[in-house]
PDB file of N, CA and C in Angstrom:
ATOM      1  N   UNK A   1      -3.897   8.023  21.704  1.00  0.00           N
ATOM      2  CA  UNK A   1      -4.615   7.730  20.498  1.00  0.00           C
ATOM      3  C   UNK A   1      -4.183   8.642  19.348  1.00  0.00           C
ATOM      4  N   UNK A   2      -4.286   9.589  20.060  1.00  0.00           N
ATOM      5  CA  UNK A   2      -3.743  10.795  18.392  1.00  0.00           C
ATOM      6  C   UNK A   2      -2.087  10.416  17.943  1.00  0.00           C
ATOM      7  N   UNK A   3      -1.359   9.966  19.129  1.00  0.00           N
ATOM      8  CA  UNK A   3       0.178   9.572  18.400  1.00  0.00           C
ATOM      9  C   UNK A   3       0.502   8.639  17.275  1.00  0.00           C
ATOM     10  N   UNK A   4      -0.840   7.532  17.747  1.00  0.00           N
ATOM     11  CA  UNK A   4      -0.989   6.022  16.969  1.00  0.00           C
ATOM     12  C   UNK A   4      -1.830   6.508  15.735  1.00  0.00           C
ATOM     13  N   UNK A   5      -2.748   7.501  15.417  1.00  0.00           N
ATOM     14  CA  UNK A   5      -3.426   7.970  14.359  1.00  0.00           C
ATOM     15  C   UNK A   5      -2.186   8.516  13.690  1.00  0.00           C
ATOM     16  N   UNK A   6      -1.644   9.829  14.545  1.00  0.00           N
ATOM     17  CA  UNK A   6      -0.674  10.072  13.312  1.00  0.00           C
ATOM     18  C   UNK A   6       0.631   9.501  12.582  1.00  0.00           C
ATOM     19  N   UNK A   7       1.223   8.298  13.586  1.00  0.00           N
ATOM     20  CA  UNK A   7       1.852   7.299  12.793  1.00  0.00           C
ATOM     21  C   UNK A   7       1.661   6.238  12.137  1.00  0.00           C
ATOM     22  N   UNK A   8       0.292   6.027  11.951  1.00  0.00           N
ATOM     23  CA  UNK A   8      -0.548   5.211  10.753  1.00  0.00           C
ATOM     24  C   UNK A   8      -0.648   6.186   9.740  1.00  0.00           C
ATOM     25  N   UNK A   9      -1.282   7.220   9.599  1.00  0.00           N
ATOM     26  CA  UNK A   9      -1.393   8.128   8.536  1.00  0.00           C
ATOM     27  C   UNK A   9       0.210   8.160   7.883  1.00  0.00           C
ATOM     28  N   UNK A  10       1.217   8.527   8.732  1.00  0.00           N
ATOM     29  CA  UNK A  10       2.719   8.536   8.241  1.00  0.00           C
ATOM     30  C   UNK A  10       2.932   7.762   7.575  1.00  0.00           C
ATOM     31  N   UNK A  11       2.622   6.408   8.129  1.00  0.00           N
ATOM     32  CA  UNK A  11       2.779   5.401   7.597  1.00  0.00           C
ATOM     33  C   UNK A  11       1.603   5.200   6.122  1.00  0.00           C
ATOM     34  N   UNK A  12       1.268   5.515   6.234  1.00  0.00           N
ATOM     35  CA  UNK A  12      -0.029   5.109   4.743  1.00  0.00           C
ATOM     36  C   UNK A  12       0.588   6.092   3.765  1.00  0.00           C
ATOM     37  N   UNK A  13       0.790   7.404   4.260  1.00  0.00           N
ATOM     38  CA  UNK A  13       1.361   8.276   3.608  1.00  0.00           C
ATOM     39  C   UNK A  13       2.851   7.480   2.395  1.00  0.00           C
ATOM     40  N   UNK A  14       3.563   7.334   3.308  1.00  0.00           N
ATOM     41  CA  UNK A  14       4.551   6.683   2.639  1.00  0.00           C
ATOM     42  C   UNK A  14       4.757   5.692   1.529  1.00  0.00           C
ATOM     43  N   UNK A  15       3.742   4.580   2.136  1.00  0.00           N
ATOM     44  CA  UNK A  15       3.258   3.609   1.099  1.00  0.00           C
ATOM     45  C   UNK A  15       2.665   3.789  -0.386  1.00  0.00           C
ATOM     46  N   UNK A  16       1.517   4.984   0.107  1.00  0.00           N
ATOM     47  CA  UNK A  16       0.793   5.578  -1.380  1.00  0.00           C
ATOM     48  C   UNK A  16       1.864   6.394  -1.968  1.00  0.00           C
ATOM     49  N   UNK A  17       2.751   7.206  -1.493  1.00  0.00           N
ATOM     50  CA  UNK A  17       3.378   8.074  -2.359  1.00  0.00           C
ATOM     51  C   UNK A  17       4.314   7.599  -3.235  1.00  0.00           C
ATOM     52  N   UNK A  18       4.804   6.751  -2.219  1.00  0.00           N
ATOM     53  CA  UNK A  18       5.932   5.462  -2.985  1.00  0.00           C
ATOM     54  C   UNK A  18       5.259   5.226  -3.953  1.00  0.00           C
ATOM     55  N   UNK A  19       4.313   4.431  -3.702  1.00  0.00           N
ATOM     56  CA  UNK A  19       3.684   3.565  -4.781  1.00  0.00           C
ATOM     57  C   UNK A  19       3.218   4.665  -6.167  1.00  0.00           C
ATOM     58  N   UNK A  20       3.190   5.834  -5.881  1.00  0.00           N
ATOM     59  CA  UNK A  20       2.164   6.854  -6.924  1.00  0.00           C
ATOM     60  C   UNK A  20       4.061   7.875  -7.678  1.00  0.00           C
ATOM     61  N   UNK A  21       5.273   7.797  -6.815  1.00  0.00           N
ATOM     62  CA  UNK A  21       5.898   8.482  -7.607  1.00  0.00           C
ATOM     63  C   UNK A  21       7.426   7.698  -7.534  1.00  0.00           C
ATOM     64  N   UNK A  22       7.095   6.241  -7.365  1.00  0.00           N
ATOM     65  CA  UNK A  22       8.203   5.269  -7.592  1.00  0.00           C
ATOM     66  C   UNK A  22       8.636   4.778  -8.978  1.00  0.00           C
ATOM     67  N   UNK A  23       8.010   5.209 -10.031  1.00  0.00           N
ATOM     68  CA  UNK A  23       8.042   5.280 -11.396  1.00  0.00           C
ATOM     69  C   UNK A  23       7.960   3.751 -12.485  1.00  0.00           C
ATOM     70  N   UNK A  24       7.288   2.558 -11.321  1.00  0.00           N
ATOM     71  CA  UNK A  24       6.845   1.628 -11.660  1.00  0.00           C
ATOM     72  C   UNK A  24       5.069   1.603 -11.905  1.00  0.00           C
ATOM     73  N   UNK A  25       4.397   2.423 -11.933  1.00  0.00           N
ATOM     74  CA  UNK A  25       2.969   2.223 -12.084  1.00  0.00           C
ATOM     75  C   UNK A  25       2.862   3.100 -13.450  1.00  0.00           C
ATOM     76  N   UNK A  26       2.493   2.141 -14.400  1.00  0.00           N
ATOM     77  CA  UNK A  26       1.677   2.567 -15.328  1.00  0.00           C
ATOM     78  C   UNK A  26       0.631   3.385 -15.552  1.00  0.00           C
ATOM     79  N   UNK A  27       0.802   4.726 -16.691  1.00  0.00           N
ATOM     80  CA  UNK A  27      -0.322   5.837 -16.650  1.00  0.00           C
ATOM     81  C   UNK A  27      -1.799   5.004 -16.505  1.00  0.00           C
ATOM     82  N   UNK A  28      -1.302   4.368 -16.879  1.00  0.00           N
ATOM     83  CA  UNK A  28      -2.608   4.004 -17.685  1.00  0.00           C
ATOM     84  C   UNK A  28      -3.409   2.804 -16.408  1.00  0.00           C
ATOM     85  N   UNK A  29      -2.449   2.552 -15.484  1.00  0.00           N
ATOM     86  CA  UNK A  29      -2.658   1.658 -14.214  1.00  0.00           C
ATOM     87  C   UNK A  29      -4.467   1.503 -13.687  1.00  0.00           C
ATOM     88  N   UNK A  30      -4.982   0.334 -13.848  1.00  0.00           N
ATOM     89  CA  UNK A  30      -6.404  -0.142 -12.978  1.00  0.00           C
ATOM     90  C   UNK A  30      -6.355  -0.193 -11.484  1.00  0.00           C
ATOM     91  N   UNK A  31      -6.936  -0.709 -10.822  1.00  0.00           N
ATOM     92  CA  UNK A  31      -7.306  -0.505  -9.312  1.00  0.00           C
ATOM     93  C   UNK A  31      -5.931  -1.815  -9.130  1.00  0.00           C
ATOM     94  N   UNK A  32      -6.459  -2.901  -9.707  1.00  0.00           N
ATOM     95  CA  UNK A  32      -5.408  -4.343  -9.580  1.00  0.00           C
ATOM     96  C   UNK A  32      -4.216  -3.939  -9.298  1.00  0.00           C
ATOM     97  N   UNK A  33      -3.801  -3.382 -10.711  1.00  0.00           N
ATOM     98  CA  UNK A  33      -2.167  -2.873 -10.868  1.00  0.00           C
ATOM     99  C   UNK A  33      -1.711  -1.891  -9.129  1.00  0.00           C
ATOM    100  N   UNK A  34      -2.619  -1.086  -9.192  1.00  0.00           N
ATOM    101  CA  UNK A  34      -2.179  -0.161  -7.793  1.00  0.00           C
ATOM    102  C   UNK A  34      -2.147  -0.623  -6.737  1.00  0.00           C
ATOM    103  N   UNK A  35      -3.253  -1.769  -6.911  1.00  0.00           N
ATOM    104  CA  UNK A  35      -3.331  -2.689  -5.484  1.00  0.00           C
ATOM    105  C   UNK A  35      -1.585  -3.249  -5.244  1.00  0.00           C
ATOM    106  N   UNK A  36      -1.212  -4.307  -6.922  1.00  0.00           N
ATOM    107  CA  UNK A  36      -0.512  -5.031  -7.134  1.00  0.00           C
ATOM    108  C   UNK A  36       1.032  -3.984  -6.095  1.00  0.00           C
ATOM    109  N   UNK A  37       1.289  -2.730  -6.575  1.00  0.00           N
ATOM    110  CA  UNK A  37       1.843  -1.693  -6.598  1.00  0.00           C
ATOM    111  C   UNK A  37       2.135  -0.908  -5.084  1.00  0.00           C
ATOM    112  N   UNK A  38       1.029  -1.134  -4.631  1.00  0.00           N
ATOM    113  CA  UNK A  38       0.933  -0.848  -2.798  1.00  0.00           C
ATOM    114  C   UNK A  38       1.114  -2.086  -2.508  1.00  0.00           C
ATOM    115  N   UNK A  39       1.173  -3.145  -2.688  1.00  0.00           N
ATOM    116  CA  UNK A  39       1.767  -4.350  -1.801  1.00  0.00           C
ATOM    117  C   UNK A  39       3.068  -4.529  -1.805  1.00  0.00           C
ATOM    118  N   UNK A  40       3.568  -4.260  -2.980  1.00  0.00           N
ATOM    119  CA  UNK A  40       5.107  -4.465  -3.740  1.00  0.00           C
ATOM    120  C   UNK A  40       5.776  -2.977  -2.359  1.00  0.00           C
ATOM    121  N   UNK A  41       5.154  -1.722  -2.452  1.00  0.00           N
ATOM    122  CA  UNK A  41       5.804  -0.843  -2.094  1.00  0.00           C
ATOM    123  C   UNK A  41       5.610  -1.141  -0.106  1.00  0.00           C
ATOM    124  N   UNK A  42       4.908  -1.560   0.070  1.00  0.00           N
ATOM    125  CA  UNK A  42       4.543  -2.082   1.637  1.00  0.00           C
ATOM    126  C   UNK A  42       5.566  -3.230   2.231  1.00  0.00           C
ATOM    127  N   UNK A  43       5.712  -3.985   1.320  1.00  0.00           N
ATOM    128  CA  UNK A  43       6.999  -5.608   1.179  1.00  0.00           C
ATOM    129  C   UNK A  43       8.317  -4.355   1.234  1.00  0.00           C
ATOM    130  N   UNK A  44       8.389  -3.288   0.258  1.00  0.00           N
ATOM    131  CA  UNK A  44       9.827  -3.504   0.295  1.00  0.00           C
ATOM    132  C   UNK A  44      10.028  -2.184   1.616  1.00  0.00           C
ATOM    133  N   UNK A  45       9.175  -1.375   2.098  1.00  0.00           N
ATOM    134  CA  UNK A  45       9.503  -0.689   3.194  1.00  0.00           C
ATOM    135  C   UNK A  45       9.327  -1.209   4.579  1.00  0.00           C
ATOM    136  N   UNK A  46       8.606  -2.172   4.602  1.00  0.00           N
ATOM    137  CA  UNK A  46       8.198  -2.977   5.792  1.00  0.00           C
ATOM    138  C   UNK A  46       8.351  -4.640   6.423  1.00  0.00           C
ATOM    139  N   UNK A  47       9.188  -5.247   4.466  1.00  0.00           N
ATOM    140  CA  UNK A  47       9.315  -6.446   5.246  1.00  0.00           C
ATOM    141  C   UNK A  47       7.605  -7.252   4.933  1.00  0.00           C
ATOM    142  N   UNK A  48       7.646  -8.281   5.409  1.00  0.00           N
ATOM    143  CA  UNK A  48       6.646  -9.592   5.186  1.00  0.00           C
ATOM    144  C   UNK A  48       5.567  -9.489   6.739  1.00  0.00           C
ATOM    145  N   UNK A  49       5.477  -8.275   7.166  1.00  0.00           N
ATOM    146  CA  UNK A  49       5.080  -8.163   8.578  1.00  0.00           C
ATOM    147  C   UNK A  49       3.528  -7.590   8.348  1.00  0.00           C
ATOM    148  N   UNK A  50       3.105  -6.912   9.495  1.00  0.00           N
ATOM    149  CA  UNK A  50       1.670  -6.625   9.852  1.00  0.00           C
ATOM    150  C   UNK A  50       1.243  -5.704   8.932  1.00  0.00           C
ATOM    151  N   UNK A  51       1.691  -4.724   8.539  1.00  0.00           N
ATOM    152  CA  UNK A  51       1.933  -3.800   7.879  1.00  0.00           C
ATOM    153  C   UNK A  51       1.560  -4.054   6.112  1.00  0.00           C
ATOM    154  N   UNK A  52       1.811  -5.506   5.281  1.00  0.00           N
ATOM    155  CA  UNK A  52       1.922  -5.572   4.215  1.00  0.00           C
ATOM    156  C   UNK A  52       0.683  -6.559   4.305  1.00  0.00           C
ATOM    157  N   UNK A  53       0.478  -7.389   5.271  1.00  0.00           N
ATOM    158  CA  UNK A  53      -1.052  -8.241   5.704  1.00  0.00           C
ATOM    159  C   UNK A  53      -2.124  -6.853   6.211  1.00  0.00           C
ATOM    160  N   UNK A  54      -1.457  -5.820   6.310  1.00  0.00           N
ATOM    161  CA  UNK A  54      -2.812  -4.904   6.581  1.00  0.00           C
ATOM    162  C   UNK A  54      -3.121  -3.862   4.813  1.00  0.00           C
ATOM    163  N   UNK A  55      -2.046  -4.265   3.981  1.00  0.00           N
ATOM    164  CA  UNK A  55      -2.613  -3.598   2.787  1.00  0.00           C
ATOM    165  C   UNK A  55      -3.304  -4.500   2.036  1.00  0.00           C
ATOM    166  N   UNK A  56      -2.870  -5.825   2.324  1.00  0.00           N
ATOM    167  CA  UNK A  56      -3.293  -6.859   1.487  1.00  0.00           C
ATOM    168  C   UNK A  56      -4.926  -6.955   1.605  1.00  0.00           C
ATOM    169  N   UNK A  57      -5.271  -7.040   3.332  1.00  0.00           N
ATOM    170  CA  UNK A  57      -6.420  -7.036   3.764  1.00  0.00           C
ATOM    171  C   UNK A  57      -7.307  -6.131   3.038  1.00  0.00           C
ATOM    172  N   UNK A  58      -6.584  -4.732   3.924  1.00  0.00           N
ATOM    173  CA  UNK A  58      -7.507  -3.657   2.555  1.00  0.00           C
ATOM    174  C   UNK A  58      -7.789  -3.631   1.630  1.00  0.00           C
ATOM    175  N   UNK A  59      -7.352  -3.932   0.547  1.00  0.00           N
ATOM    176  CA  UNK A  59      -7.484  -4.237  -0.956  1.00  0.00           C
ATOM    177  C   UNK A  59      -8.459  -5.457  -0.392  1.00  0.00           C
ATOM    178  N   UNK A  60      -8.475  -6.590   0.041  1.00  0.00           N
ATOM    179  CA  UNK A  60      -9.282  -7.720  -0.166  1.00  0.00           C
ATOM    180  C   UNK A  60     -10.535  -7.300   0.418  1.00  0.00           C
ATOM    181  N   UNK A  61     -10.829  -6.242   1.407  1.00  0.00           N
ATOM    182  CA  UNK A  61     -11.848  -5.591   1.489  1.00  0.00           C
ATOM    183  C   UNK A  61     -12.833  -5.172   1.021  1.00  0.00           C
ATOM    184  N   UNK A  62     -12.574  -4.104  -0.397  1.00  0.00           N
ATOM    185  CA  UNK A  62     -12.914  -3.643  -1.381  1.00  0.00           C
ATOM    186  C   UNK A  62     -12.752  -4.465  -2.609  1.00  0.00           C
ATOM    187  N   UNK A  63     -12.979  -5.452  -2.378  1.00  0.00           N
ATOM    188  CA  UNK A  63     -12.542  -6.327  -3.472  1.00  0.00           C
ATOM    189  C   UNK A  63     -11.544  -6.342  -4.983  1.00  0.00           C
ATOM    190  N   UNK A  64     -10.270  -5.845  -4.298  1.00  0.00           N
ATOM    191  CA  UNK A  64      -9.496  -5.709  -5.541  1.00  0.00           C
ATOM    192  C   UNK A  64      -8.281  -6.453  -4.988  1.00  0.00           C
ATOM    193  N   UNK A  65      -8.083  -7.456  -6.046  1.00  0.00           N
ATOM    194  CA  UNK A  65      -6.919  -8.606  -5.854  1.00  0.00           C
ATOM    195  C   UNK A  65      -5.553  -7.481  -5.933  1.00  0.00           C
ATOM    196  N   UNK A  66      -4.474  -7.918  -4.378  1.00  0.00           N
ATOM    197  CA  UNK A  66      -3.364  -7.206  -4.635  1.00  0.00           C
ATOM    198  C   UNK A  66      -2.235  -8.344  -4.357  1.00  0.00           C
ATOM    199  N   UNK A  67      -2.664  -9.461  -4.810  1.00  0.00           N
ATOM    200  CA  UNK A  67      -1.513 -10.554  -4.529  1.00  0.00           C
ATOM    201  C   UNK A  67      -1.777 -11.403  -5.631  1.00  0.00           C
TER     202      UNK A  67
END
């Protein structure tokens, strides 16, 4: 369990940082845009797989459109 925790965290890690110092998000960026921004950065490190349906989910969770 702790191996699979810490290669999800790795993995989330990656996605947000991308997404926060990939130099496509606007200062001025809303929840949408970041959503928009973590899906874009999830697609291009992971492909159309579980991984980019599990950020999408999240965001649709909290109710912020990321598609």
């Amino acid at each position: 369990m702790a191996v699979t925790a810490t290669r999800e965290r790795q993995w989330a890690t990656r996605k947000w940082y991308g997404t926060l110092t990939g130099g496509e998000l606007a200062e001025d960026a809303d929840f949408a845009s970041f959503a928009r921004q973590t899906a874009a950065s999830a697609r291009s490190l992971f492909g159309e797989g579980d991984e980019l349906q599990a950020v999408l989910k999240a965001w649709r969770t909290v109710g912020v459109p990321a598609g």
